[in-house]
C-alpha atoms as a PDB file:
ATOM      1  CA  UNK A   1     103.577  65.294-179.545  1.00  0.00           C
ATOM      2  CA  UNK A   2     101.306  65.239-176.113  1.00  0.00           C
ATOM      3  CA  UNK A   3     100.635  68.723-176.548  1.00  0.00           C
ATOM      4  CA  UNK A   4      99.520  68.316-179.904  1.00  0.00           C
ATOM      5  CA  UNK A   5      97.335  65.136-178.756  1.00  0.00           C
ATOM      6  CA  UNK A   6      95.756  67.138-175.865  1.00  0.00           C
ATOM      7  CA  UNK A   7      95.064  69.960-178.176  1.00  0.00           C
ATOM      8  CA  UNK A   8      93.507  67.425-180.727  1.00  0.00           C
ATOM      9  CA  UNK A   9      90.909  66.050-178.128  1.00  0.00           C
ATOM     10  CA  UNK A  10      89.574  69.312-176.669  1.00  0.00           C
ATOM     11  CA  UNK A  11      88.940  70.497-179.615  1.00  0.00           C
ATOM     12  CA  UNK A  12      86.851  67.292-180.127  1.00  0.00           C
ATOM     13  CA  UNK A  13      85.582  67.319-176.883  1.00  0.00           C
ATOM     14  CA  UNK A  14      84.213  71.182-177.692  1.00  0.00           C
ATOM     15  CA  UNK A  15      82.436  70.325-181.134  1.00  0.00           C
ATOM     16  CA  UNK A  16      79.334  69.054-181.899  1.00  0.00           C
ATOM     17  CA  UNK A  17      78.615  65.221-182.632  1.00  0.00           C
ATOM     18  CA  UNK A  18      78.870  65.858-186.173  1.00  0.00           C
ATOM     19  CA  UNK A  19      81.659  68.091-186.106  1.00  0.00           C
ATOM     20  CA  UNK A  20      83.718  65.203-183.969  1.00  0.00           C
ATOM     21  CA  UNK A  21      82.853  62.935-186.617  1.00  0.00           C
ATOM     22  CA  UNK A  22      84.578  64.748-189.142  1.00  0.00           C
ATOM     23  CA  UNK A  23      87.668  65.487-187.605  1.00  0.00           C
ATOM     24  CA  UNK A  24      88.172  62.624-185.312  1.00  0.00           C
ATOM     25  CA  UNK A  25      91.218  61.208-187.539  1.00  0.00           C
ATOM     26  CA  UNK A  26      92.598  64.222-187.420  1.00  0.00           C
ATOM     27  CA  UNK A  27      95.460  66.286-186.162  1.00  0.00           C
ATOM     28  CA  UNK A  28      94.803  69.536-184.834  1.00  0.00           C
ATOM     29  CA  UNK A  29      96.372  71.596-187.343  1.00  0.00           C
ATOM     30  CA  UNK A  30      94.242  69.952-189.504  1.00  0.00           C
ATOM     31  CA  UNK A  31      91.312  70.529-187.215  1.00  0.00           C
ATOM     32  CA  UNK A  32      91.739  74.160-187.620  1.00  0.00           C
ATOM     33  CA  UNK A  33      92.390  74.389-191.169  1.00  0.00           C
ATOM     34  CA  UNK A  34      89.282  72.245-192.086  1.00  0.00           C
ATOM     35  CA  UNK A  35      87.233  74.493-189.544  1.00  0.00           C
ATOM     36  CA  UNK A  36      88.593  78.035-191.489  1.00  0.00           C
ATOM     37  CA  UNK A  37      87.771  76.509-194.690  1.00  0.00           C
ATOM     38  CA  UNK A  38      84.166  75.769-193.931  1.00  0.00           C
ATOM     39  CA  UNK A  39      83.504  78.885-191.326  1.00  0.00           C
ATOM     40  CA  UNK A  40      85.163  81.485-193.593  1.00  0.00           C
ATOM     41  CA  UNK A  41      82.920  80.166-196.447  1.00  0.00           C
ATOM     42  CA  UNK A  42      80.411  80.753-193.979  1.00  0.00           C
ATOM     43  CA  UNK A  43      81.422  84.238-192.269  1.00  0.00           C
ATOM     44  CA  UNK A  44      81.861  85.824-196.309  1.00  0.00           C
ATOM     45  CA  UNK A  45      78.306  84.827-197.192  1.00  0.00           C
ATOM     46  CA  UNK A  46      76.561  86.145-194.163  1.00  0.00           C
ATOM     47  CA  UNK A  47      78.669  89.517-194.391  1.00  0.00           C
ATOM     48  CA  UNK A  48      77.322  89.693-198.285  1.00  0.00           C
ATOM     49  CA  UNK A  49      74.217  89.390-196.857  1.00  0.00           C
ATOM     50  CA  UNK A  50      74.157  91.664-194.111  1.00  0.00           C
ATOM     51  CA  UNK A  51      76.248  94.586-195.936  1.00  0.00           C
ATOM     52  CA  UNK A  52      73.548  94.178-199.065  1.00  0.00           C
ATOM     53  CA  UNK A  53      70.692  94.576-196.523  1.00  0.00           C
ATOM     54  CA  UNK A  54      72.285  97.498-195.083  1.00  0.00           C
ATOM     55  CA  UNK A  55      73.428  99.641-198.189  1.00  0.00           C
ATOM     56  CA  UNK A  56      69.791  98.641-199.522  1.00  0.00           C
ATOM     57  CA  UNK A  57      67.563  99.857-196.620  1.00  0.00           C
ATOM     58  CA  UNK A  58      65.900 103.381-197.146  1.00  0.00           C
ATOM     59  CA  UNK A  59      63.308 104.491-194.086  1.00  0.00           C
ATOM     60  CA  UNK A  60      59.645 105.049-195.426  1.00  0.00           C
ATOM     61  CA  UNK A  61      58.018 108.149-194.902  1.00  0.00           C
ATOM     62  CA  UNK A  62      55.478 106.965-191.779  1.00  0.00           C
ATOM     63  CA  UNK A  63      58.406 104.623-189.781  1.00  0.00           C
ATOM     64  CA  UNK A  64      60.292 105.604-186.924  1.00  0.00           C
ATOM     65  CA  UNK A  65      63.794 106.660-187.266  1.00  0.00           C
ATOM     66  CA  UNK A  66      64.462 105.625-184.246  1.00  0.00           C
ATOM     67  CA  UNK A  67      63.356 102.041-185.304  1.00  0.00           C
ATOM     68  CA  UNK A  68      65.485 102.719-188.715  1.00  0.00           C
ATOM     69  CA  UNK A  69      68.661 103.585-187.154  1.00  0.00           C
ATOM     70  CA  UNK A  70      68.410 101.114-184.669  1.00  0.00           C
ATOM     71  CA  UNK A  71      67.531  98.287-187.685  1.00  0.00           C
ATOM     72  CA  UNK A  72      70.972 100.237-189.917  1.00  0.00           C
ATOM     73  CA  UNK A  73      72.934  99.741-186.361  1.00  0.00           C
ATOM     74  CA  UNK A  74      71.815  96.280-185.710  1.00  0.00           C
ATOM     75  CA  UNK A  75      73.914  95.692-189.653  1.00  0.00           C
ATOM     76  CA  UNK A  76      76.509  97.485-188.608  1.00  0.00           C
ATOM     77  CA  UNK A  77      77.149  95.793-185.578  1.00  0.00           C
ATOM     78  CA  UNK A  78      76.891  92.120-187.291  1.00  0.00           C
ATOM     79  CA  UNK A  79      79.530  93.499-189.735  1.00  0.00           C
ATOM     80  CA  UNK A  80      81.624  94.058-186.940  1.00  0.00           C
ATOM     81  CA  UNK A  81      81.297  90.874-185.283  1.00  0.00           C
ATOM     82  CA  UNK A  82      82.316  89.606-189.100  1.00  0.00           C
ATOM     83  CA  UNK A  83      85.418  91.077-189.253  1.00  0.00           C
ATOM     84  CA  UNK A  84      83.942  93.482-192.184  1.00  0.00           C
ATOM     85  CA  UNK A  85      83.838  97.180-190.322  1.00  0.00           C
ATOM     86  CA  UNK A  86      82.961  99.934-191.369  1.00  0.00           C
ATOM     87  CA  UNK A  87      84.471 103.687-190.101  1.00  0.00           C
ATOM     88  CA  UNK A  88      82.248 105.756-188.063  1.00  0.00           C
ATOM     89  CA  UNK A  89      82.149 108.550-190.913  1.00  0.00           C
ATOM     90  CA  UNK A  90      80.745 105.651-193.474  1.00  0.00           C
ATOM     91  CA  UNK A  91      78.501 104.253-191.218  1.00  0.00           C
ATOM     92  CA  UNK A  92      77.287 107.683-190.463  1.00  0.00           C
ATOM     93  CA  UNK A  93      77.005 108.185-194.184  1.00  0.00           C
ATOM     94  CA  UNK A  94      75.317 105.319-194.710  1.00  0.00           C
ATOM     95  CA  UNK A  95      72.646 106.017-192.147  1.00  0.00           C
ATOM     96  CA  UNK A  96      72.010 109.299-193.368  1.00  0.00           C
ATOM     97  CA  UNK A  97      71.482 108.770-196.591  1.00  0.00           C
ATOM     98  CA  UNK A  98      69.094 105.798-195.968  1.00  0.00           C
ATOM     99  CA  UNK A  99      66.489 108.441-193.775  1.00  0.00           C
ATOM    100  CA  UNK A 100      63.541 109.694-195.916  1.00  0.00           C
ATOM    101  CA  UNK A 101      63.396 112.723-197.529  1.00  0.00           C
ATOM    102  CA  UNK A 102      61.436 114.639-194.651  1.00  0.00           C
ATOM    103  CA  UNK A 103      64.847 114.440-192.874  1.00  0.00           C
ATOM    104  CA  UNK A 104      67.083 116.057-195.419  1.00  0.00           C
ATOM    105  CA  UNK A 105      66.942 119.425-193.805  1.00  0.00           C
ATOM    106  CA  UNK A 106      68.236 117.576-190.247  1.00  0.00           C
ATOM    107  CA  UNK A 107      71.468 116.072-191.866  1.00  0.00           C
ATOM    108  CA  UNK A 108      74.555 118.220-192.091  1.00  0.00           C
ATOM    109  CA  UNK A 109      74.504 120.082-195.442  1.00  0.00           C
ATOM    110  CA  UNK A 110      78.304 119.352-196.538  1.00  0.00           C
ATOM    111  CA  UNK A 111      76.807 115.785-196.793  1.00  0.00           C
ATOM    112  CA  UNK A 112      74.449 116.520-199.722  1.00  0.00           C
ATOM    113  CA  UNK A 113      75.946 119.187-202.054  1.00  0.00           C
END
């Protein structure tokens, strides 16, 4: 029971004002299941988001692909932090496949019979 008390008020003592004022009455099992509920909620939404901006982005002709890839990478790696990864070969794929048409002949062939 002290364990579970001492648990209970660090996790207080590490949220926010408003966050303590939602869980002070509390225990800390319920702590964490009220933070999943409103963080996963969160987490899904954001990694709709991010995963629609990647598989939408296509390069323009006159941008750098180094800026592109970088921009493609920058999704991936959010993803990631989401819990939502992707395998190198998709990723790859996916990266590919958003470069403009001027690099077609650069990109391994098997890729686009």
């Amino acid at each position: 029971m002290d364990d579970m008390l001492d648990v209970g008020c660090l996790m207080l003592a590490t949220m926010t004002p408003k966050l303590q004022k939602q869980h002070e009455d509390m225990i800390a099992y319920e702590m964490i299941q009220n933070l999943k509920e409103i963080y996963e909620g969160q987490a899904l939404q954001e990694s709709y988001e991010t995963s629609k901006a990647l598989f939408q982005c296509k390069m323009s002709e006159e941008s750098p692909v180094g800026a592109h890839v970088i921009k493609m990478m920058g999704y991936i790696q959010m993803l990631k932090k989401l819990r939502f990864s992707l395998k190198n070969e998709l990723a790859t794929d996916v990266i590919l496949q958003s470069l403009s048409d001027s690099f077609k002949p650069f990109c391994p062939e098997f890729r686009y019979k």
